[in-house]
C-alpha atoms as a PDB file:
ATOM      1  CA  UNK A   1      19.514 -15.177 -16.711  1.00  0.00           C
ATOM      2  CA  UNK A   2      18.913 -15.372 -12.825  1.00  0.00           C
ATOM      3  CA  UNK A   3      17.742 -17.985 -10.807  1.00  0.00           C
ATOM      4  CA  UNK A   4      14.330 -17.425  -9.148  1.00  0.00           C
ATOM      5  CA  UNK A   5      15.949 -17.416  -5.717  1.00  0.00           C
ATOM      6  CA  UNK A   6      18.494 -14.525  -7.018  1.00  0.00           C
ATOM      7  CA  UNK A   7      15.411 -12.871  -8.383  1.00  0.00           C
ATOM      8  CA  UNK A   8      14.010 -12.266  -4.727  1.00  0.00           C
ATOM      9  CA  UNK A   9      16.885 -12.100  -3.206  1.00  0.00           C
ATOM     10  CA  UNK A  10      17.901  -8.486  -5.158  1.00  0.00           C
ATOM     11  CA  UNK A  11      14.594  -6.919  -4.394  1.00  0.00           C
ATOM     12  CA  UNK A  12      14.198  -4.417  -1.559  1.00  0.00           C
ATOM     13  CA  UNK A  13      11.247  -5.645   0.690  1.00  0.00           C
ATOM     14  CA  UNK A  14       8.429  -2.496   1.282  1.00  0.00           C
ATOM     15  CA  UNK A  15       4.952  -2.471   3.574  1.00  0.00           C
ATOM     16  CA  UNK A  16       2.279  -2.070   2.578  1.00  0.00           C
ATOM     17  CA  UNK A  17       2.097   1.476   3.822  1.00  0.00           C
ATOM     18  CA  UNK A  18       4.778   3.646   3.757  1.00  0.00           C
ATOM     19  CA  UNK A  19       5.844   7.170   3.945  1.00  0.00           C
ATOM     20  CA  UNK A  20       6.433   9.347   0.781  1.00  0.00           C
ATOM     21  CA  UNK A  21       7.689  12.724   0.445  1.00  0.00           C
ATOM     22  CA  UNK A  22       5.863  14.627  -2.477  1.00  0.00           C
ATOM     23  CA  UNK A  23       7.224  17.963  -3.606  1.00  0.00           C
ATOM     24  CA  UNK A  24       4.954  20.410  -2.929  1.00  0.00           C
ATOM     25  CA  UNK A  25       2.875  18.449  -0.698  1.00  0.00           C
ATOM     26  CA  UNK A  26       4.967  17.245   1.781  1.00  0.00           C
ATOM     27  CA  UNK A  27       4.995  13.830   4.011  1.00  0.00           C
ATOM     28  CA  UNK A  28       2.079  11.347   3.527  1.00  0.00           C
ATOM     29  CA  UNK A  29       1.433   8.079   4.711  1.00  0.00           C
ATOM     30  CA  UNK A  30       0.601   5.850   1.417  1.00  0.00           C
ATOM     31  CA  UNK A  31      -0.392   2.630   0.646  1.00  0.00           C
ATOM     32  CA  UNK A  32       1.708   0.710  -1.785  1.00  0.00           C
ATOM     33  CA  UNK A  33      -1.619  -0.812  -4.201  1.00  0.00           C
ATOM     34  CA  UNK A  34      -0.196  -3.260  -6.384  1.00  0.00           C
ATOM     35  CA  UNK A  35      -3.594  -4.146  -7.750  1.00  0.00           C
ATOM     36  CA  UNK A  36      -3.651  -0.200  -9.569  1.00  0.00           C
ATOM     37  CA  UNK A  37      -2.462  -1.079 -12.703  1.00  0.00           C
ATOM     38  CA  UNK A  38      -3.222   2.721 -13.738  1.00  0.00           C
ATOM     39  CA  UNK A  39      -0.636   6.028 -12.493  1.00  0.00           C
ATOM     40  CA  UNK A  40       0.157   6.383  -8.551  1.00  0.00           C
ATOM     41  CA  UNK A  41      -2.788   8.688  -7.275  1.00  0.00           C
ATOM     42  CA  UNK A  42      -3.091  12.107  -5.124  1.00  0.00           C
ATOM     43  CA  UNK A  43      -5.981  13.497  -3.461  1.00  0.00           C
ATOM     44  CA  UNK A  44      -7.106  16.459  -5.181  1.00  0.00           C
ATOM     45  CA  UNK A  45     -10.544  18.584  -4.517  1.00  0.00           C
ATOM     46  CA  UNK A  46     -12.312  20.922  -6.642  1.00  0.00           C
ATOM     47  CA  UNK A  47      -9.892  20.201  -9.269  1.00  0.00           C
ATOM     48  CA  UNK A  48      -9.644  23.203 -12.119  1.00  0.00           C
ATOM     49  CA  UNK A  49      -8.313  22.641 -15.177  1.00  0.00           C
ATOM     50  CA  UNK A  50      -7.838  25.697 -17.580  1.00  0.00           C
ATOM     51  CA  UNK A  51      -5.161  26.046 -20.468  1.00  0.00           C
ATOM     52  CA  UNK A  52      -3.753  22.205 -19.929  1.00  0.00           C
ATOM     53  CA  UNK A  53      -2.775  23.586 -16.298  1.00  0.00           C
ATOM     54  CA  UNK A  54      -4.852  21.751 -12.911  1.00  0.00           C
ATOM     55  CA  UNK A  55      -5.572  23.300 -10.128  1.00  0.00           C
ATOM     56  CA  UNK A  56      -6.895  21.845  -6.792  1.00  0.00           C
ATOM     57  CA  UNK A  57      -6.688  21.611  -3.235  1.00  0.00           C
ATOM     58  CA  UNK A  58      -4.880  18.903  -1.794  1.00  0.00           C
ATOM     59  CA  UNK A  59      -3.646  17.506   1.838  1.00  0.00           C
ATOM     60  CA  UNK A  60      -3.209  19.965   4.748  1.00  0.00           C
ATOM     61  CA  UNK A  61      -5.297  22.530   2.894  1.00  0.00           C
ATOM     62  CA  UNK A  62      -2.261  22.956   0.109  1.00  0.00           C
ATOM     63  CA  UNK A  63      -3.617  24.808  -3.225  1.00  0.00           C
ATOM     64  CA  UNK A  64      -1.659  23.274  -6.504  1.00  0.00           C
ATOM     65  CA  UNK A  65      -1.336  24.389  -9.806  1.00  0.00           C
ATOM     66  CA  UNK A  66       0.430  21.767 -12.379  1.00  0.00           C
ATOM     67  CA  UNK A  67       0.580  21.238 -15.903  1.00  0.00           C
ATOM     68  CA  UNK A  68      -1.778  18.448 -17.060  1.00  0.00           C
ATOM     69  CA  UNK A  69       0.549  16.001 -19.004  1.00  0.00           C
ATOM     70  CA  UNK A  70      -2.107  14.004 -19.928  1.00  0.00           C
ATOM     71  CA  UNK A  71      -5.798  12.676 -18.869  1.00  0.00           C
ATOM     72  CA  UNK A  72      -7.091   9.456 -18.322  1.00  0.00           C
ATOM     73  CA  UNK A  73     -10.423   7.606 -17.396  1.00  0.00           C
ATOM     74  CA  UNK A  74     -10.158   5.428 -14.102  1.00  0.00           C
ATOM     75  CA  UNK A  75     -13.328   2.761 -13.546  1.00  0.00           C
ATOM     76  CA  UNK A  76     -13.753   3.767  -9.817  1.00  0.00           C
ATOM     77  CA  UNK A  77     -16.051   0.872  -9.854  1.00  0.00           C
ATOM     78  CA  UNK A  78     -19.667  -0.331  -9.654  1.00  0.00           C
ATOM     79  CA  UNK A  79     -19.400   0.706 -13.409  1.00  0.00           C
ATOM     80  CA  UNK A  80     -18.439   4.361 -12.717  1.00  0.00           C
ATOM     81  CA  UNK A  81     -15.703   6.216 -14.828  1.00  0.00           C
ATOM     82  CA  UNK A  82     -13.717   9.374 -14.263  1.00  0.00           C
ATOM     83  CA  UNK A  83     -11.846  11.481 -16.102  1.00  0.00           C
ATOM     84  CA  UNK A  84      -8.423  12.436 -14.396  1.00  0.00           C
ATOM     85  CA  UNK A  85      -5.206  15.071 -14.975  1.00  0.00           C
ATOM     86  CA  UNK A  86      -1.604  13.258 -14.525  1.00  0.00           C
ATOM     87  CA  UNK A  87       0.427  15.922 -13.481  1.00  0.00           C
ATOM     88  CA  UNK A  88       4.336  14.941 -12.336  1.00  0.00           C
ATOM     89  CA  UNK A  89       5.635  15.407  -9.271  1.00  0.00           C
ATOM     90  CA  UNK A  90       9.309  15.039  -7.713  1.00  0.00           C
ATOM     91  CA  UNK A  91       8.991  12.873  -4.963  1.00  0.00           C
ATOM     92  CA  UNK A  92      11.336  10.739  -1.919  1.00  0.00           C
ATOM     93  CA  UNK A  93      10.671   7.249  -0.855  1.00  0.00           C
ATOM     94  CA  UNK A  94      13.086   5.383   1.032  1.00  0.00           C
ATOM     95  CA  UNK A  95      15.602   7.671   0.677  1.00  0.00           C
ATOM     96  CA  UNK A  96      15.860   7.714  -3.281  1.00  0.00           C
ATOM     97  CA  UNK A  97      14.825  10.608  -4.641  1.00  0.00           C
ATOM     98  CA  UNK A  98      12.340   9.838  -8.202  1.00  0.00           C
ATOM     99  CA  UNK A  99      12.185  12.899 -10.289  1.00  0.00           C
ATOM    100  CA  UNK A 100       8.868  13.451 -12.413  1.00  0.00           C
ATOM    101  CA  UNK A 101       6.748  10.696 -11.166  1.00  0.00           C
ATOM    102  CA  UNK A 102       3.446  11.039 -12.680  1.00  0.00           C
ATOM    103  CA  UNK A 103       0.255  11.076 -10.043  1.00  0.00           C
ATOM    104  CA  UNK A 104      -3.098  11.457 -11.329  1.00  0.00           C
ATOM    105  CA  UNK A 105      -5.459  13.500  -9.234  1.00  0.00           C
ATOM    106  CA  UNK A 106      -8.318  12.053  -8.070  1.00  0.00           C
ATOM    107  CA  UNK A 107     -11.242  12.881  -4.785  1.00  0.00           C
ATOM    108  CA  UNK A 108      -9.814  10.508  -1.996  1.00  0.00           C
ATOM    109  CA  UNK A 109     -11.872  12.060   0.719  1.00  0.00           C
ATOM    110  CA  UNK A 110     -13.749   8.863   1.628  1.00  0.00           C
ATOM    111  CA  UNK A 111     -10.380   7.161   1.631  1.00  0.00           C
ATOM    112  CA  UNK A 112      -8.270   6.081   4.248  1.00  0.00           C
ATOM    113  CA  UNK A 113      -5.590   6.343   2.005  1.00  0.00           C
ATOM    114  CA  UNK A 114      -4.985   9.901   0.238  1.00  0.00           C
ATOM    115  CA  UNK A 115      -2.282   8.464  -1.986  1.00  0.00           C
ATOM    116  CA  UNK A 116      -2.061   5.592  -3.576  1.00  0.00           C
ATOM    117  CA  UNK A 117       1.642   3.959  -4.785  1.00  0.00           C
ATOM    118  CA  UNK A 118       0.730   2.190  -8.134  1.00  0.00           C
ATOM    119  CA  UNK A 119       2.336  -1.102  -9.239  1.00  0.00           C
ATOM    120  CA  UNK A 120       3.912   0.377 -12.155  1.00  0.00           C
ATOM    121  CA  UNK A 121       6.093   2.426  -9.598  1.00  0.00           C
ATOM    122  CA  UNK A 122       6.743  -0.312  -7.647  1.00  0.00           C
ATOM    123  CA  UNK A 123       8.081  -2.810 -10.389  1.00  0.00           C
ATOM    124  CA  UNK A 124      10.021  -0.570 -12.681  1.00  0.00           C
ATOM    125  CA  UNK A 125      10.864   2.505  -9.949  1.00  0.00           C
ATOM    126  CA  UNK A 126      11.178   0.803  -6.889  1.00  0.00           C
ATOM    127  CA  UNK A 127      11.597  -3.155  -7.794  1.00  0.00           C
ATOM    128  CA  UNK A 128      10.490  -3.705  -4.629  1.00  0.00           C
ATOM    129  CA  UNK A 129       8.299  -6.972  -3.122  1.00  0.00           C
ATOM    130  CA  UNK A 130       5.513  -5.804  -0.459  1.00  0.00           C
ATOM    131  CA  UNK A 131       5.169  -7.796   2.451  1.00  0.00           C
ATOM    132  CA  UNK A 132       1.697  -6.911   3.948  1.00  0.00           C
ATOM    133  CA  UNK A 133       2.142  -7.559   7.140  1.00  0.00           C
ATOM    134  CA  UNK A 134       4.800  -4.476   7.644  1.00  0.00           C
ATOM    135  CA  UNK A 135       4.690  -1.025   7.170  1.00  0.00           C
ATOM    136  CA  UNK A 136       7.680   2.252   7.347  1.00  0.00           C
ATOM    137  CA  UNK A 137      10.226  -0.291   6.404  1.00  0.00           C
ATOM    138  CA  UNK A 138      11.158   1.572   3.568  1.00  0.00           C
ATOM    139  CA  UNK A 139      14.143   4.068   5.039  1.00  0.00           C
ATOM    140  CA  UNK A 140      15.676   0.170   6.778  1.00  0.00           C
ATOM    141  CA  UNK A 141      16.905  -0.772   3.319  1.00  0.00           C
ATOM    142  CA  UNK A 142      15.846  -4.297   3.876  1.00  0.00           C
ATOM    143  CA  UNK A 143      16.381  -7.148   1.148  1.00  0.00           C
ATOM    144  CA  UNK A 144      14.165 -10.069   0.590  1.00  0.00           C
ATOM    145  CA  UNK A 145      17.301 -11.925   1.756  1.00  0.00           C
ATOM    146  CA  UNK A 146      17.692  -9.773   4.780  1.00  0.00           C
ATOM    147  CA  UNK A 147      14.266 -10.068   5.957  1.00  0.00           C
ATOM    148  CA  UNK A 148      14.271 -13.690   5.580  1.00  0.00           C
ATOM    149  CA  UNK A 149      17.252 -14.093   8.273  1.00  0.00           C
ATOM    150  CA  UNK A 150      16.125 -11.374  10.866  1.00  0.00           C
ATOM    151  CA  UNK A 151      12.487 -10.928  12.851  1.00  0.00           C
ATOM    152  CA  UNK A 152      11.171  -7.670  11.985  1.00  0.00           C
END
């Protein structure tokens, strides 16, 4: 068992934005959301889905076609649902490269934020604490123990 101080100590510290490298999309700013207890998200217009494969337009005008490995219904809020594709997507952050990372694909336009990191990523992928007040930190390797003994 570890102590709680050796507990922070081994995490890597993250802001709350940071770059993310998504195969097929490219470099986008996210924000690391640890209150989305669903799948990381991707912006996705006019989203097609025909024989279990999606189709949609995403960032910088890119057109997408994945396989759909599964849907799910988000509560977008003020009691609205939506129905959502997961597709996977090979992605870098930080410098560690995460292979089949599942995104689901949601409208994001009236977002500031076209991608959204979930907190399932973060804890089991990334094991990672956020410190709000930073952002691209996440290529500096920094440790919780790190931070503590340096002004960033």
């Amino acid at each position: 068992m570890v102590s709680f101080q050796e507990f922070f100590i081994e995490k890597t510290v993250l802001g709350l934005e940071e770059k993310i490298y998504i195969d097929g999309v490219g470099e986008v700013q996210a924000k690391l959301d640890t209150g989305n207890g669903a799948y990381n998200v991707l912006h996705g217009e006019n989203i097609d889905i025909q024989n279990n494969n999606a189709t949609f337009q995403t960032l910088n005008g890119i057109t997408l076609s994945k396989p759909v490995e599964e849907t799910i219904t988000i509560n977008v809020g003020a009691g609205n649902k939506e129905d959502r594709p997961v597709c996977l997507f090979d992605c870098n952050f930080g410098g560690k490269v995460f292979q089949k990372i599942p995104f689901s694909i949601g409208n994001r336009m009236e977002n500031m934020h076209k991608v959204l990191i979930g907190k399932d990523f973060i804890k089991d992928q990334l094991d990672a604490l956020i410190d709000v007040g930073l952002s691209n930190i996440a290529h500096q390797n920094i440790t919780h123990d790190h931070a503590a003994s340096i002004n960033l």
